[in-house]
Protein backbone atom coordinates (compact mmCIF):
# COMPACT_ATOMS: atom_id res chain seq x y z
CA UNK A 1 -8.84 37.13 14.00
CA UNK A 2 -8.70 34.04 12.10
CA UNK A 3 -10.07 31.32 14.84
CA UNK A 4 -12.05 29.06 12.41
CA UNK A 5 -9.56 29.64 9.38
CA UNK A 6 -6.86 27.61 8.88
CA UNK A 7 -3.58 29.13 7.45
CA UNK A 8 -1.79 28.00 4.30
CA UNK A 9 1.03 27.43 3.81
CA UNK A 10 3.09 29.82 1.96
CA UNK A 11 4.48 28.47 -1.70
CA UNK A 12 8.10 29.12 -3.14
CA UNK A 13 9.20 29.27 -6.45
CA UNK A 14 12.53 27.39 -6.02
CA UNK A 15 14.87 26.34 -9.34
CA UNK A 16 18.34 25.23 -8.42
CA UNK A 17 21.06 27.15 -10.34
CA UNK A 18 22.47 24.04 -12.43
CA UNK A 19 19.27 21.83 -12.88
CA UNK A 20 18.37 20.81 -16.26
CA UNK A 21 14.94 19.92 -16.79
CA UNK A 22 15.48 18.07 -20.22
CA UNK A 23 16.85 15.03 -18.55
CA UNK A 24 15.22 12.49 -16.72
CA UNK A 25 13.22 14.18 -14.10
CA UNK A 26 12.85 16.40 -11.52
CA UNK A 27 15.16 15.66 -8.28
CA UNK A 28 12.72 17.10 -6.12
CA UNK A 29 9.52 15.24 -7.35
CA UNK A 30 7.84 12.43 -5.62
CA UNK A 31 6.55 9.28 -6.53
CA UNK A 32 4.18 7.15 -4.48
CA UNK A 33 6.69 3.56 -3.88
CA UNK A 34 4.06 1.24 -5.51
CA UNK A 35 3.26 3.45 -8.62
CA UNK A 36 5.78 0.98 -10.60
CA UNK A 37 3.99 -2.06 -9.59
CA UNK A 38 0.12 -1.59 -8.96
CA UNK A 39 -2.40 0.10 -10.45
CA UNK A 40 -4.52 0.75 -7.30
CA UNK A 41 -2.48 3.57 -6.44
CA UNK A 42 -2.73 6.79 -8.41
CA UNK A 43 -5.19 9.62 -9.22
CA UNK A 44 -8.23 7.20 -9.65
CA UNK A 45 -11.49 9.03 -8.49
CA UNK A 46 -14.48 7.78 -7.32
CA UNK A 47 -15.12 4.63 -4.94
CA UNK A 48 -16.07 2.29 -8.09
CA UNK A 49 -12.78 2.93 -10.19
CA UNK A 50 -10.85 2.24 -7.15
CA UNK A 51 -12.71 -0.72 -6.38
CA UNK A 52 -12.38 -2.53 -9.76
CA UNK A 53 -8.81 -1.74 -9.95
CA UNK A 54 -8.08 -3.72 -6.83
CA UNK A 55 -10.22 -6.25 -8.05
CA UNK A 56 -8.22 -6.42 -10.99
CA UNK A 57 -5.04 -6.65 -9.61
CA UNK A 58 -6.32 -9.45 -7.53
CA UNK A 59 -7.29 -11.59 -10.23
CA UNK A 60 -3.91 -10.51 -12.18
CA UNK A 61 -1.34 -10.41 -9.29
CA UNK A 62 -2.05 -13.64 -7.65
CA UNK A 63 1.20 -15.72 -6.32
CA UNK A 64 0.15 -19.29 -5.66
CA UNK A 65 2.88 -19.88 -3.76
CA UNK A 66 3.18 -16.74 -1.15
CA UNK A 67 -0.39 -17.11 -0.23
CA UNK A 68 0.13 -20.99 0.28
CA UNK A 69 3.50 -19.87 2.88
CA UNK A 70 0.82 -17.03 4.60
CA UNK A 71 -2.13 -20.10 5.19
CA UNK A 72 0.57 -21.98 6.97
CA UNK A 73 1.98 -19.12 8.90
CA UNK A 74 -1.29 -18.57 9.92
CA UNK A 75 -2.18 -22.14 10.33
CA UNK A 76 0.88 -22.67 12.90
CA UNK A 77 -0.02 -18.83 14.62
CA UNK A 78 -3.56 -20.64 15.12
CA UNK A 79 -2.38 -23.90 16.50
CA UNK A 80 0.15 -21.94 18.97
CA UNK A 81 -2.50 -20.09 20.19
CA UNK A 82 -5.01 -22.93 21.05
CA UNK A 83 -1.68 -24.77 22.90
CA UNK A 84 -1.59 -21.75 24.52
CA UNK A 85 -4.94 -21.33 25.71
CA UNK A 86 -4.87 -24.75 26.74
CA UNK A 87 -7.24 -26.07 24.03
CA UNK A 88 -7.72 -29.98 23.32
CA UNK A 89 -5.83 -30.44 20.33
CA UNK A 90 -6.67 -33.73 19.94
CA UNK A 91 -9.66 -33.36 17.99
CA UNK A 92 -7.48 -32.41 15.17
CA UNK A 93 -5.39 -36.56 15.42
């Protein structure tokens, strides 16, 4: 009856009629967006290769400058908030 399996799907064999695969690639494969820029995204297996790898692009990929414009983003979020909320502010003066 098939209640606890799942179906697959089914799987064409699909060439267009003037595609040439000697040039640059296939027009129907994908490509993950950040494969040109990262290398935590990929076929890395296990927990520890993924780990280091973003570890590794921290320590590599690190903008001074955006993270100093996201700390005061956040800074003025923070400081909105606690007007907000009706927080004295003058312990920061």
């Amino acid at each position: 009856m098939g209640i606890l399996k799942t179906r697959k799907n089914k799987k064409f064999n699909y060439t267009p009629r003037y595609y040439n695969s000697d040039k640059e690639g296939s027009p129907f494969g994908i490509e993950h967006k950040f494969d040109k820029y990262r290398n935590t995204v990929g076929n890395n297996r296990g927990w520890k290769a993924k780990f280091s790898n973003v570890v590794s692009d921290l320590r590599n990929g690190s903008d001074r400058r955006a993270n100093r414009t996201i700390f005061i983003i956040v800074a003025i979020f923070v400081l909105i908030f606690l007007y907000i909320i009706d927080f004295d502010l003058t312990i920061f003066t």
